[in-house]
C-alpha atoms as a PDB file:
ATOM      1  CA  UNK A   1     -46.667-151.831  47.313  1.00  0.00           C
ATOM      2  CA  UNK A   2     -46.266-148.460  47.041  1.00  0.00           C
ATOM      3  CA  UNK A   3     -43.626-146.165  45.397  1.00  0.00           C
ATOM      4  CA  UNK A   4     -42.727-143.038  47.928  1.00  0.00           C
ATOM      5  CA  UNK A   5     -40.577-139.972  45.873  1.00  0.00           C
ATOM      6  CA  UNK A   6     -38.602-138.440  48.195  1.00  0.00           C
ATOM      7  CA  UNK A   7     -38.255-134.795  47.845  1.00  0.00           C
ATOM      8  CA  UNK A   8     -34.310-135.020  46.762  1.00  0.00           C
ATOM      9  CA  UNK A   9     -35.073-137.978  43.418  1.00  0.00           C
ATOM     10  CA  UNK A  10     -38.958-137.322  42.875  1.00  0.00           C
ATOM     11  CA  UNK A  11     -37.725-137.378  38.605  1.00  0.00           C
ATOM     12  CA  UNK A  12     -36.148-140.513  39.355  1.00  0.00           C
ATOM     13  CA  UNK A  13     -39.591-141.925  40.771  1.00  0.00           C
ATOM     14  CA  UNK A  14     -41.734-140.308  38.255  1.00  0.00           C
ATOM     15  CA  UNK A  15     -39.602-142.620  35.908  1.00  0.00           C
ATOM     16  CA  UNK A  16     -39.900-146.037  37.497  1.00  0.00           C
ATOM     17  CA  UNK A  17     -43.276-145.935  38.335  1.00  0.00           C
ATOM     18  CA  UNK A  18     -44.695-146.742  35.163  1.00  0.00           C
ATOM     19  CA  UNK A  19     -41.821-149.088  34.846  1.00  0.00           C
ATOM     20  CA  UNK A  20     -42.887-151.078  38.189  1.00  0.00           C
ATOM     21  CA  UNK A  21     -45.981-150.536  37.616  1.00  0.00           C
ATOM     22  CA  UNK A  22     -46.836-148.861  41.000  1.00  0.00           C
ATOM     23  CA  UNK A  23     -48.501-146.070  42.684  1.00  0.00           C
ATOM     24  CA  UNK A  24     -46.723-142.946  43.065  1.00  0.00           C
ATOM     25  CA  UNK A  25     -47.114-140.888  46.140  1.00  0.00           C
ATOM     26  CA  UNK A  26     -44.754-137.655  46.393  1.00  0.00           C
ATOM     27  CA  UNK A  27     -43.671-136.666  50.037  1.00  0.00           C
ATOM     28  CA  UNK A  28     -44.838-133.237  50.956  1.00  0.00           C
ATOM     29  CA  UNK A  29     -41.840-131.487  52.392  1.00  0.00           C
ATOM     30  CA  UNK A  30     -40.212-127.573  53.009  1.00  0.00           C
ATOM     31  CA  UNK A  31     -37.565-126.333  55.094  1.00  0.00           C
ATOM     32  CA  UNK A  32     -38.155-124.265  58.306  1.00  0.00           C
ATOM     33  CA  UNK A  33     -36.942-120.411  58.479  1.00  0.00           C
ATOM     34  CA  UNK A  34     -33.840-122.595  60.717  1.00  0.00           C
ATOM     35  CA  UNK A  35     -33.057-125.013  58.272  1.00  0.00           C
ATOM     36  CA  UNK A  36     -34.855-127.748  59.666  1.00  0.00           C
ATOM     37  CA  UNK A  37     -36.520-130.188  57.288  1.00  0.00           C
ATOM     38  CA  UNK A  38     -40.355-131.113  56.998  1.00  0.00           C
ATOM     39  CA  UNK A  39     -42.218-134.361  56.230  1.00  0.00           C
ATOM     40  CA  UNK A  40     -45.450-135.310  55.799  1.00  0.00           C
ATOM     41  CA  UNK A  41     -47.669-137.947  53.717  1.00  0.00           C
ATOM     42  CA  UNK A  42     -50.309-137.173  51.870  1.00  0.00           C
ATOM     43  CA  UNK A  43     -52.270-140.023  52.455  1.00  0.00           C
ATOM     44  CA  UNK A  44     -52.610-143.177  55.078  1.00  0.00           C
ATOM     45  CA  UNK A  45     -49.192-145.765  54.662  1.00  0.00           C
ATOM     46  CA  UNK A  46     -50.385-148.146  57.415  1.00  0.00           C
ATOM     47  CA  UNK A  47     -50.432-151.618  56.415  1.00  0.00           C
ATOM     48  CA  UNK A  48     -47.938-150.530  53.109  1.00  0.00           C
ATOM     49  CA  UNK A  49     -45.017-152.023  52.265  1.00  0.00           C
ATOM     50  CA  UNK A  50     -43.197-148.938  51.092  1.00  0.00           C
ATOM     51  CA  UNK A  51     -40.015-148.405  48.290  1.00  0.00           C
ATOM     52  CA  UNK A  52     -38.863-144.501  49.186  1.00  0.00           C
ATOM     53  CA  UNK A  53     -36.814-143.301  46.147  1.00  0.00           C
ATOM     54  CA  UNK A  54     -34.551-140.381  48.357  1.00  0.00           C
ATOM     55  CA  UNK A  55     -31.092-139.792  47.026  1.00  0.00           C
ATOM     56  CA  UNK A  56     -27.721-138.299  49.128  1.00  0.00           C
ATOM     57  CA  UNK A  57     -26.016-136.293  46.731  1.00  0.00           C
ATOM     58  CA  UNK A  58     -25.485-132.662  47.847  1.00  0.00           C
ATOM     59  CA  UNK A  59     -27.015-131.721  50.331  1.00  0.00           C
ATOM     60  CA  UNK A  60     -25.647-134.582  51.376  1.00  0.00           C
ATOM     61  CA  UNK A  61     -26.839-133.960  55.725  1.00  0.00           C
ATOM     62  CA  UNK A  62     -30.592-132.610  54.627  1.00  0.00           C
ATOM     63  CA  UNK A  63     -31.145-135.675  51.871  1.00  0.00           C
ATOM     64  CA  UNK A  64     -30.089-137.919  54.643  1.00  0.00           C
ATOM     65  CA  UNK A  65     -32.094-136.158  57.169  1.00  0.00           C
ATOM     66  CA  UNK A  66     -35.406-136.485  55.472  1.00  0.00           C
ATOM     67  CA  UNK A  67     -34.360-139.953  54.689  1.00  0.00           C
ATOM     68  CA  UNK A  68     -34.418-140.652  58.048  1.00  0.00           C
ATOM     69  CA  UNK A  69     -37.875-138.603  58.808  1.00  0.00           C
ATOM     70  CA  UNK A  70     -39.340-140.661  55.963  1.00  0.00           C
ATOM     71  CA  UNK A  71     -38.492-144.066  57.531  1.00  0.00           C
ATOM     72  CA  UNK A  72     -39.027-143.559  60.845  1.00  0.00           C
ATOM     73  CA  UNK A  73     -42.415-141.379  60.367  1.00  0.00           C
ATOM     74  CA  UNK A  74     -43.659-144.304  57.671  1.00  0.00           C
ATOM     75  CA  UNK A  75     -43.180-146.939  60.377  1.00  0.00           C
ATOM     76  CA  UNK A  76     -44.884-145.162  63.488  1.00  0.00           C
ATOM     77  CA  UNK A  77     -47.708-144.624  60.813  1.00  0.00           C
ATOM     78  CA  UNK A  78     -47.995-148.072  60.463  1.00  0.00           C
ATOM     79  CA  UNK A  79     -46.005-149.099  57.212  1.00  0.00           C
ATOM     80  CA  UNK A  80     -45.308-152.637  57.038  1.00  0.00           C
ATOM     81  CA  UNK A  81     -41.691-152.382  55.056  1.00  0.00           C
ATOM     82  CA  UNK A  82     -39.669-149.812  54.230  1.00  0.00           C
ATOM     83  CA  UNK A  83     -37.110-150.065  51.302  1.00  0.00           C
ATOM     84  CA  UNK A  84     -34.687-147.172  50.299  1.00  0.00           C
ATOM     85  CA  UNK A  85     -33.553-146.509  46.611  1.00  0.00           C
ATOM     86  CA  UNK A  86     -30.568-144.187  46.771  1.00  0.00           C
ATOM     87  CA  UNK A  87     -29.817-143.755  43.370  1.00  0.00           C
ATOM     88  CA  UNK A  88     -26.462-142.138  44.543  1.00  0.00           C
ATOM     89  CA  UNK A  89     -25.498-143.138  48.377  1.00  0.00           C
ATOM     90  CA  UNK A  90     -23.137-140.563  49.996  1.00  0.00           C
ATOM     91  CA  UNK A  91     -20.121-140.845  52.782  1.00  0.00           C
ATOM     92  CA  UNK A  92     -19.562-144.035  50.646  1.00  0.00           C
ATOM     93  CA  UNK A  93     -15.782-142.785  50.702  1.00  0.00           C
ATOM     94  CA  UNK A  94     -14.660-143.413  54.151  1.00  0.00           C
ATOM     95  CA  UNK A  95     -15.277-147.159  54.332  1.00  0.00           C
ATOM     96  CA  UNK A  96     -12.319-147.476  56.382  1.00  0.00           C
ATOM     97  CA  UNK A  97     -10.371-145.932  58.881  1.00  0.00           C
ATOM     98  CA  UNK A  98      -7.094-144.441  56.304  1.00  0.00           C
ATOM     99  CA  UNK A  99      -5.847-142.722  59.607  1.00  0.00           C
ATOM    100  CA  UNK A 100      -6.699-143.366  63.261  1.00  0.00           C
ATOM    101  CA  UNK A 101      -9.436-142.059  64.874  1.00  0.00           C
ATOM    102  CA  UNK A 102     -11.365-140.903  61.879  1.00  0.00           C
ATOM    103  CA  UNK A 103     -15.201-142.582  61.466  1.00  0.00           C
ATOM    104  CA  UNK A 104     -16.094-144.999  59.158  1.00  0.00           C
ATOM    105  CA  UNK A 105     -18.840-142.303  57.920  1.00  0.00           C
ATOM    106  CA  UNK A 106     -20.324-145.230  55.367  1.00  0.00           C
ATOM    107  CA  UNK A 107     -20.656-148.093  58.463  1.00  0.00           C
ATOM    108  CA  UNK A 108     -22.575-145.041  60.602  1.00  0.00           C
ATOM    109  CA  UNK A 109     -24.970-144.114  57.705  1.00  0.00           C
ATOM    110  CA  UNK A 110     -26.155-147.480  56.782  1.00  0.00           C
ATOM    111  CA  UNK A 111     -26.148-148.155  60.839  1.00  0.00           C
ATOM    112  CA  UNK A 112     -28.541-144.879  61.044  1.00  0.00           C
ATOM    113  CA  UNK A 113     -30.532-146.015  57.781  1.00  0.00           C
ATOM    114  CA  UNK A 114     -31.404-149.447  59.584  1.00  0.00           C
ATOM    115  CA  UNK A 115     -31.793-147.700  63.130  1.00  0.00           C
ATOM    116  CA  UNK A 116     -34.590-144.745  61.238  1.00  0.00           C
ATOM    117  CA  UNK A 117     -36.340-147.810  59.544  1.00  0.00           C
ATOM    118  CA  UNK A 118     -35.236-149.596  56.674  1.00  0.00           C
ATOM    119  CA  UNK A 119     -35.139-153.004  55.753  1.00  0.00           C
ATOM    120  CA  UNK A 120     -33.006-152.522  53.263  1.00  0.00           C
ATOM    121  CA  UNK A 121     -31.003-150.397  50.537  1.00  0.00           C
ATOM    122  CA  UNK A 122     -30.673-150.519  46.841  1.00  0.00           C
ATOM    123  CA  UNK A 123     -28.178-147.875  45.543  1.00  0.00           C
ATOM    124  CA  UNK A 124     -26.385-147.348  42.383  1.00  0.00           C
ATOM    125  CA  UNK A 125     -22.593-148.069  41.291  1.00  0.00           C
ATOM    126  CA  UNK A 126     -21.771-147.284  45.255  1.00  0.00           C
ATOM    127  CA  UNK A 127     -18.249-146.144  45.584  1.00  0.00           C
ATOM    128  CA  UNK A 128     -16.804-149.099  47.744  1.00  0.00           C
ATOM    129  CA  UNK A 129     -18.967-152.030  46.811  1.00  0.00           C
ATOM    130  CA  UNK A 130     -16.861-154.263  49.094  1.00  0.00           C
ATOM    131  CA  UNK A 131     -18.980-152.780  52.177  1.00  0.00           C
ATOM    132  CA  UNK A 132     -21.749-154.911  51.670  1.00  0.00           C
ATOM    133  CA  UNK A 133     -20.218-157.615  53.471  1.00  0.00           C
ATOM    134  CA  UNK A 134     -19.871-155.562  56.736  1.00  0.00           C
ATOM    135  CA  UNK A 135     -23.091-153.373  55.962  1.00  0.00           C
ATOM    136  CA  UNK A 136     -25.509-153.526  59.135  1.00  0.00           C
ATOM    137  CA  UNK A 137     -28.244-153.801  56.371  1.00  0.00           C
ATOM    138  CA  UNK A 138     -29.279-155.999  53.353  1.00  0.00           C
ATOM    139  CA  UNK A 139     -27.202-153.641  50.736  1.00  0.00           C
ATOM    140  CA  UNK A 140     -27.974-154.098  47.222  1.00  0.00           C
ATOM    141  CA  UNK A 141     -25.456-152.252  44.551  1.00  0.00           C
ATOM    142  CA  UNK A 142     -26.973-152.007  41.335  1.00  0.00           C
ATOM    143  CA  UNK A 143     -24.534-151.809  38.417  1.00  0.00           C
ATOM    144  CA  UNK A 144     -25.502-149.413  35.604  1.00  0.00           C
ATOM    145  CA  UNK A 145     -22.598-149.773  32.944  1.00  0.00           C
ATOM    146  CA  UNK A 146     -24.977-151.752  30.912  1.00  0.00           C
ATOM    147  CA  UNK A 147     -26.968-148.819  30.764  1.00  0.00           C
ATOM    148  CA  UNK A 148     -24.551-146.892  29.870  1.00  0.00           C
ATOM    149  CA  UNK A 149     -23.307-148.933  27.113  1.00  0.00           C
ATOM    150  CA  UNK A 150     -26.498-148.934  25.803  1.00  0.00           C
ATOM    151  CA  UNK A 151     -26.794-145.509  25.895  1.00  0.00           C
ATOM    152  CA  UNK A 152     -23.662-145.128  23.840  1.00  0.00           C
ATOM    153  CA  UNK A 153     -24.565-147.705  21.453  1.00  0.00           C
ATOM    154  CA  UNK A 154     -28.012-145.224  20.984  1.00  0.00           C
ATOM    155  CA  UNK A 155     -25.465-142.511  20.498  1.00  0.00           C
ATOM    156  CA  UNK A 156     -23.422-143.977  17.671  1.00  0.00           C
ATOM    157  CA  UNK A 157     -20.279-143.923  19.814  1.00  0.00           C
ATOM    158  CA  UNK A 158     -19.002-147.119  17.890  1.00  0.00           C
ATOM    159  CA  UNK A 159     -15.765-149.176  19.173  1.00  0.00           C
ATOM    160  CA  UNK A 160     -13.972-146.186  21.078  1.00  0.00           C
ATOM    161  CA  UNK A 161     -11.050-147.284  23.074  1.00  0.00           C
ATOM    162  CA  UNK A 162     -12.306-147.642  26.570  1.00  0.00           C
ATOM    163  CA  UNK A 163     -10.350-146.456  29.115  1.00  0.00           C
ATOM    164  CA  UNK A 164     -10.437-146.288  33.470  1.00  0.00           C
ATOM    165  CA  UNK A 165      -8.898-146.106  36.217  1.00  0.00           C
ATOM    166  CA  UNK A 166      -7.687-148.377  38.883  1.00  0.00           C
ATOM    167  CA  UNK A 167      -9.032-152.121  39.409  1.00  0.00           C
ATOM    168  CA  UNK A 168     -12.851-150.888  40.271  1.00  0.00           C
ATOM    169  CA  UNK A 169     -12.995-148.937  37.071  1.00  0.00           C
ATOM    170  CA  UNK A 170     -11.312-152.000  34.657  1.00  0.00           C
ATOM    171  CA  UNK A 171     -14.280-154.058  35.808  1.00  0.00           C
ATOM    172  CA  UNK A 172     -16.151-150.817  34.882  1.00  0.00           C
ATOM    173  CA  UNK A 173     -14.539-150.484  31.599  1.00  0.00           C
ATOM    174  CA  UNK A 174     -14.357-154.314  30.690  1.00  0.00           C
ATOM    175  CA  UNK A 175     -18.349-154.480  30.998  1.00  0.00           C
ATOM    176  CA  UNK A 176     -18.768-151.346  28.619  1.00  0.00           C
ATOM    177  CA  UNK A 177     -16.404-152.379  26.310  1.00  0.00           C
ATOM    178  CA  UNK A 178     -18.203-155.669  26.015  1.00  0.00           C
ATOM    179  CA  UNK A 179     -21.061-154.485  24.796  1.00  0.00           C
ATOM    180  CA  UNK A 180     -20.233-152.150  22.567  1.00  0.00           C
ATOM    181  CA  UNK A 181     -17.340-154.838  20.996  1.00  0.00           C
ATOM    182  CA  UNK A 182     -14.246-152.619  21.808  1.00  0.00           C
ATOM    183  CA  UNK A 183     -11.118-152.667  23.234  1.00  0.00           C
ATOM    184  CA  UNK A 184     -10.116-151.109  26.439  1.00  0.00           C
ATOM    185  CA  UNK A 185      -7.642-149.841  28.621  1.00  0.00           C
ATOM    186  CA  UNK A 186      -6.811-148.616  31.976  1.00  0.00           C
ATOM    187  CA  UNK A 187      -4.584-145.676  33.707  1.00  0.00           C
ATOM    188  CA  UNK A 188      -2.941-145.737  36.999  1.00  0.00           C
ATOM    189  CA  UNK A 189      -3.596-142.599  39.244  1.00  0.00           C
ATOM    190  CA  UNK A 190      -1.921-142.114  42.852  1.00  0.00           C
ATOM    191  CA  UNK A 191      -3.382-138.885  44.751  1.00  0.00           C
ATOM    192  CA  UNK A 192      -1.470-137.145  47.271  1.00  0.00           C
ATOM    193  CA  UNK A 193      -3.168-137.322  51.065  1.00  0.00           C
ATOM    194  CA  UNK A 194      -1.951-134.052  51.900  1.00  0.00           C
ATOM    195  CA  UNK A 195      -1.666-132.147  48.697  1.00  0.00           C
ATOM    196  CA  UNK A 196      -4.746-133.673  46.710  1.00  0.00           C
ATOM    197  CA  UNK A 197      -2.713-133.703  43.871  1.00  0.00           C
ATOM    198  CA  UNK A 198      -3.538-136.169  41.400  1.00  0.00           C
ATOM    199  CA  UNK A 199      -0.670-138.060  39.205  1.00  0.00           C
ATOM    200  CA  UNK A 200      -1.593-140.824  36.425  1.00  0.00           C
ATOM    201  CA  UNK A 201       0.447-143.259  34.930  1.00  0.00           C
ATOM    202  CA  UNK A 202      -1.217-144.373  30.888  1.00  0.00           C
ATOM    203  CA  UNK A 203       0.650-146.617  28.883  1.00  0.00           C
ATOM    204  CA  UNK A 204       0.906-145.839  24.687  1.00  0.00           C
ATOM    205  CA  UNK A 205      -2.258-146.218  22.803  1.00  0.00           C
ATOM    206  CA  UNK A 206      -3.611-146.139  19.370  1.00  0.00           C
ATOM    207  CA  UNK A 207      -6.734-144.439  18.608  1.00  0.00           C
ATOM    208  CA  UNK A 208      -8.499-142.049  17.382  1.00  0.00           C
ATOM    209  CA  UNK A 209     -11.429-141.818  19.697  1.00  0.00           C
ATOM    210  CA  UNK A 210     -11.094-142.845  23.571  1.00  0.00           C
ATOM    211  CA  UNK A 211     -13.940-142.674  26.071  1.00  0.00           C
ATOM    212  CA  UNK A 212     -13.042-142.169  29.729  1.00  0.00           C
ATOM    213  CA  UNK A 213     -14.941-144.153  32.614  1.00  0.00           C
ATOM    214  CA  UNK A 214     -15.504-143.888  36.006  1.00  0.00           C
ATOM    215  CA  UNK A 215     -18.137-144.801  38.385  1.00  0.00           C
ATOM    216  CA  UNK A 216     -17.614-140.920  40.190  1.00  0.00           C
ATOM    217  CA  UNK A 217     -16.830-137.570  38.807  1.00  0.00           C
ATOM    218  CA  UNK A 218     -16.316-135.226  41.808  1.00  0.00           C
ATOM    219  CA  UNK A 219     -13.550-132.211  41.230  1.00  0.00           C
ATOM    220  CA  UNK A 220     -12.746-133.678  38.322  1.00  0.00           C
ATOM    221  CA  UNK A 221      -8.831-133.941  39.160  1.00  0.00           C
ATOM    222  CA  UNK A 222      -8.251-137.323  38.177  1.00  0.00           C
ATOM    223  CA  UNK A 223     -10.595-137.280  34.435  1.00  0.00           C
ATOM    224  CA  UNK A 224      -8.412-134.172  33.850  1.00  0.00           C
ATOM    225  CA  UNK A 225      -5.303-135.741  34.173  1.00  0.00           C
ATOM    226  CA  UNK A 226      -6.440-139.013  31.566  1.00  0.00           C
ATOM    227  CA  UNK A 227      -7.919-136.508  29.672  1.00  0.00           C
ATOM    228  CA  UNK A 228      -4.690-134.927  28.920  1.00  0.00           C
ATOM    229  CA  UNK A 229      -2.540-138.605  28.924  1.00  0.00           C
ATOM    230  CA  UNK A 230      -4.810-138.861  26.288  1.00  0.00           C
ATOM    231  CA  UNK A 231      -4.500-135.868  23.961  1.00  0.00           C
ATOM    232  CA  UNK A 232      -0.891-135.917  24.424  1.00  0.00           C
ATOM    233  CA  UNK A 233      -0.761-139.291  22.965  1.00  0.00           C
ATOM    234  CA  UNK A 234      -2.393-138.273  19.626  1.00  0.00           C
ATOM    235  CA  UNK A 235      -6.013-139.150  20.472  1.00  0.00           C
ATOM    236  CA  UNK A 236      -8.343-137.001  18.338  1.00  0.00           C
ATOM    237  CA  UNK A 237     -11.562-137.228  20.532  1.00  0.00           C
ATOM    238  CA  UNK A 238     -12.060-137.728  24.283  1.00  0.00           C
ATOM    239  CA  UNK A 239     -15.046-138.397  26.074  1.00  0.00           C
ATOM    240  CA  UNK A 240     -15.296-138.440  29.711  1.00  0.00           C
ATOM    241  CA  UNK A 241     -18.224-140.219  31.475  1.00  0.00           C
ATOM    242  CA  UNK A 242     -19.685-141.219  34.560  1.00  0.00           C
ATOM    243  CA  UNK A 243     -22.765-143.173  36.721  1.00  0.00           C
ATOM    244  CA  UNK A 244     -22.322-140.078  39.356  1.00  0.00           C
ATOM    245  CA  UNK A 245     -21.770-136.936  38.341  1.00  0.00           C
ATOM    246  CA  UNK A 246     -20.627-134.453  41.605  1.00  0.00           C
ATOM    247  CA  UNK A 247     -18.473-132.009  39.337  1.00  0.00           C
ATOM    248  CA  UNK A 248     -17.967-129.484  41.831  1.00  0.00           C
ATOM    249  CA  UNK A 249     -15.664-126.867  41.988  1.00  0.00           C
ATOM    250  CA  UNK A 250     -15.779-126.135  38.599  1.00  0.00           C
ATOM    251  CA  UNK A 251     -14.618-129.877  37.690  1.00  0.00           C
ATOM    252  CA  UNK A 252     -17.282-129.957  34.227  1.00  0.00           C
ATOM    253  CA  UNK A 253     -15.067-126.616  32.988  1.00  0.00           C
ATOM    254  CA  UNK A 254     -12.013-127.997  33.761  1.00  0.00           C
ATOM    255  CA  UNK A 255     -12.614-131.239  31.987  1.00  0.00           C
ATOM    256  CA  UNK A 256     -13.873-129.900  28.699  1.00  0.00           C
ATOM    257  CA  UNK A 257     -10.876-127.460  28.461  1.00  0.00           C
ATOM    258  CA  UNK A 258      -8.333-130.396  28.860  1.00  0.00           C
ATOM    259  CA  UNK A 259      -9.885-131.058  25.749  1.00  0.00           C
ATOM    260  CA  UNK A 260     -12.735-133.442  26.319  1.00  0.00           C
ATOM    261  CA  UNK A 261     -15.599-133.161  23.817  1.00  0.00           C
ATOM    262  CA  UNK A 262     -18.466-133.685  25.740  1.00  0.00           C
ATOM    263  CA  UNK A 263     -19.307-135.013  29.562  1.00  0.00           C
ATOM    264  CA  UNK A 264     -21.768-138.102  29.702  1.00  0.00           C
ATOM    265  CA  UNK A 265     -23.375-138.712  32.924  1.00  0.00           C
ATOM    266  CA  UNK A 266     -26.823-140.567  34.002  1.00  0.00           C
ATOM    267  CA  UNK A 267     -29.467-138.954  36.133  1.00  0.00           C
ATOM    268  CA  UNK A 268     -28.255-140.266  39.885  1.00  0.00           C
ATOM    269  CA  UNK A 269     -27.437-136.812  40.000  1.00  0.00           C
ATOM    270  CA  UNK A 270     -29.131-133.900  38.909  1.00  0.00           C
ATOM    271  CA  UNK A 271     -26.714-132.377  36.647  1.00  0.00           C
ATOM    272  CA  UNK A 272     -26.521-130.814  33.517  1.00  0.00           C
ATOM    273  CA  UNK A 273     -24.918-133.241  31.045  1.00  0.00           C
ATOM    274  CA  UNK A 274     -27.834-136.313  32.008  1.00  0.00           C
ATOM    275  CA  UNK A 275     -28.011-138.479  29.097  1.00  0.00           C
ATOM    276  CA  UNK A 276     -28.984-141.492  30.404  1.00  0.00           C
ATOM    277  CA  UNK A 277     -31.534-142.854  33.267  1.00  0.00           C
ATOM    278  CA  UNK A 278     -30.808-145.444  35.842  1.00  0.00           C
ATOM    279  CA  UNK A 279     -34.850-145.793  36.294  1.00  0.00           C
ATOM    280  CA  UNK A 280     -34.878-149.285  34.595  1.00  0.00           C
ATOM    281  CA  UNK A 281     -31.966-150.844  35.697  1.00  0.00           C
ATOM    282  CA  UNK A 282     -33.274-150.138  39.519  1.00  0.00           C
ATOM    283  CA  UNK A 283     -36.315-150.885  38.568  1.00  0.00           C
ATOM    284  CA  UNK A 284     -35.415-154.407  37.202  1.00  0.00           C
ATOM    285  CA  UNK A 285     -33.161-155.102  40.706  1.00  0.00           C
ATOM    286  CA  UNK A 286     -36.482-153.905  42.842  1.00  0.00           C
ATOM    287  CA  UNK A 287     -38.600-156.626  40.572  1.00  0.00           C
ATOM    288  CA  UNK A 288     -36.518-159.461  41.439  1.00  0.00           C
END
């Protein structure tokens, strides 16, 4: 077996090598003066059975792309299998059509995943784990709030109250708060369609420290808004984290001036408030 690092997660790779135990071989790649994405390998894949470690986070279209070229170029090479580790899978979203007409962008991704290659896709904390059952490939979602939990336990972040939102994140919440022995909590948000704007609904609490969870940070409108709930209730310290961390649009700034103390996201993600690695927890779903 041999471990492929895609040119959008090659720190990723670099991590669970040693971890699995494998080979490393980084894809050569560069963009053409028209955008236009390159592939090549370095050496001969025939005969391999192949685990590429590409993410999808932005640029969403040209991390896909060279997915693709990855798969499909390993197999007319002569690779035997072809796995994808998407430490952060994107379009995840629209697993459903909300209004009529519109694409189920997840369905088409995983359909073009398959159709470039791939037997089969391990991601991270994906944001509507329920597609698995209609996914056109074997999907495996790895869950990485153990690893954050450990993290925080590393961190001295003892017994905050744990609070998320909605009935994905109070699964999320209930397994960190396990682990670190606490007691947790969960708001209610409803987001406008048209407007975007986000409204959340927190009941009273009593604490002095509360750490936010989701499995997604991406403008930030909805940690804002618990953020707040929070301080407005008497909480002293705030902590917002995530698996994913998008924060665009400014969402990081925003955050920290509703008063959170500091932003804890894992490496999924290149962003600049990593503190933790989902290396070993992929790693460990890969080994089994």
């Amino acid at each position: 077996m041999l471990l492929v690092a895609g040119p959008a997660s090659q720190y990723i790779a670099e991590k669970m090598a040693p971890l699995l135990n494998l080979e490393l071989m980084k894809v050569e790649s560069k963009t053409f003066p028209d955008g236009e994405s390159y592939i090549r390998f370095p050496k001969s894949v025939e005969g391999e059975d192949l685990v590429v470690v590409q993410g999808s986070h932005p640029p969403q279209d040209r991390h896909l792309i060279q997915a693709f070229l990855i798969a499909h170029n390993a197999r007319e090479l002569g690779a035997r299998s072809v796995k994808l580790v998407a430490p952060y899978l994107a379009y995840a979203r629209q697993d459903k059509r909300f209004l009529e007409g519109e694409a189920v962008s997840i369905l088409t991704v995983l359909s073009l995943l398959r159709a470039s290659g791939y037997d089969s896709v391990y991601t991270v904390n994906i944001h509507s784990p329920w597609i698995a059952e209609e996914s056109p490939i074997r999907l495996v979602n790895v869950k990485a709030e153990g690893a954050l939990a450990a993290h925080l336990l590393e961190a001295g972040l003892e017994k905050p109250l744990i609070v998320s939102v909605g009935k994905k994140g109070e699964d999320m919440a209930s397994s960190v708060a396990r682990v670190l022995g606490a007691d947790y909590t969960f708001a209610r948000s409803m987001r406008d369609r048209e407007t975007g704007v986000v409204r959340v609904e927190l009941g009273e609490v009593s604490a002095d420290t509360a750490l936010v969870v989701d499995d997604i940070i991406s403008t930030g409108g909805t940690m804002v808004e618990v953020v707040k709930a929070l301080k407005s209730r008497g909480v002293r310290r705030v902590y917002a984290a995530c698996i994913h961390a998008l924060l665009v649009d400014g969402a990081a700034k925003k955050i920290l001036d509703a008063g959170a103390e500091r932003i804890i996201a894992s490496d999924t993600i290149p962003n600049d408030y990593m503190e933790f690695t989902v290396a070993g927890v992929l790693a460990e779903a890969l080994s089994k």
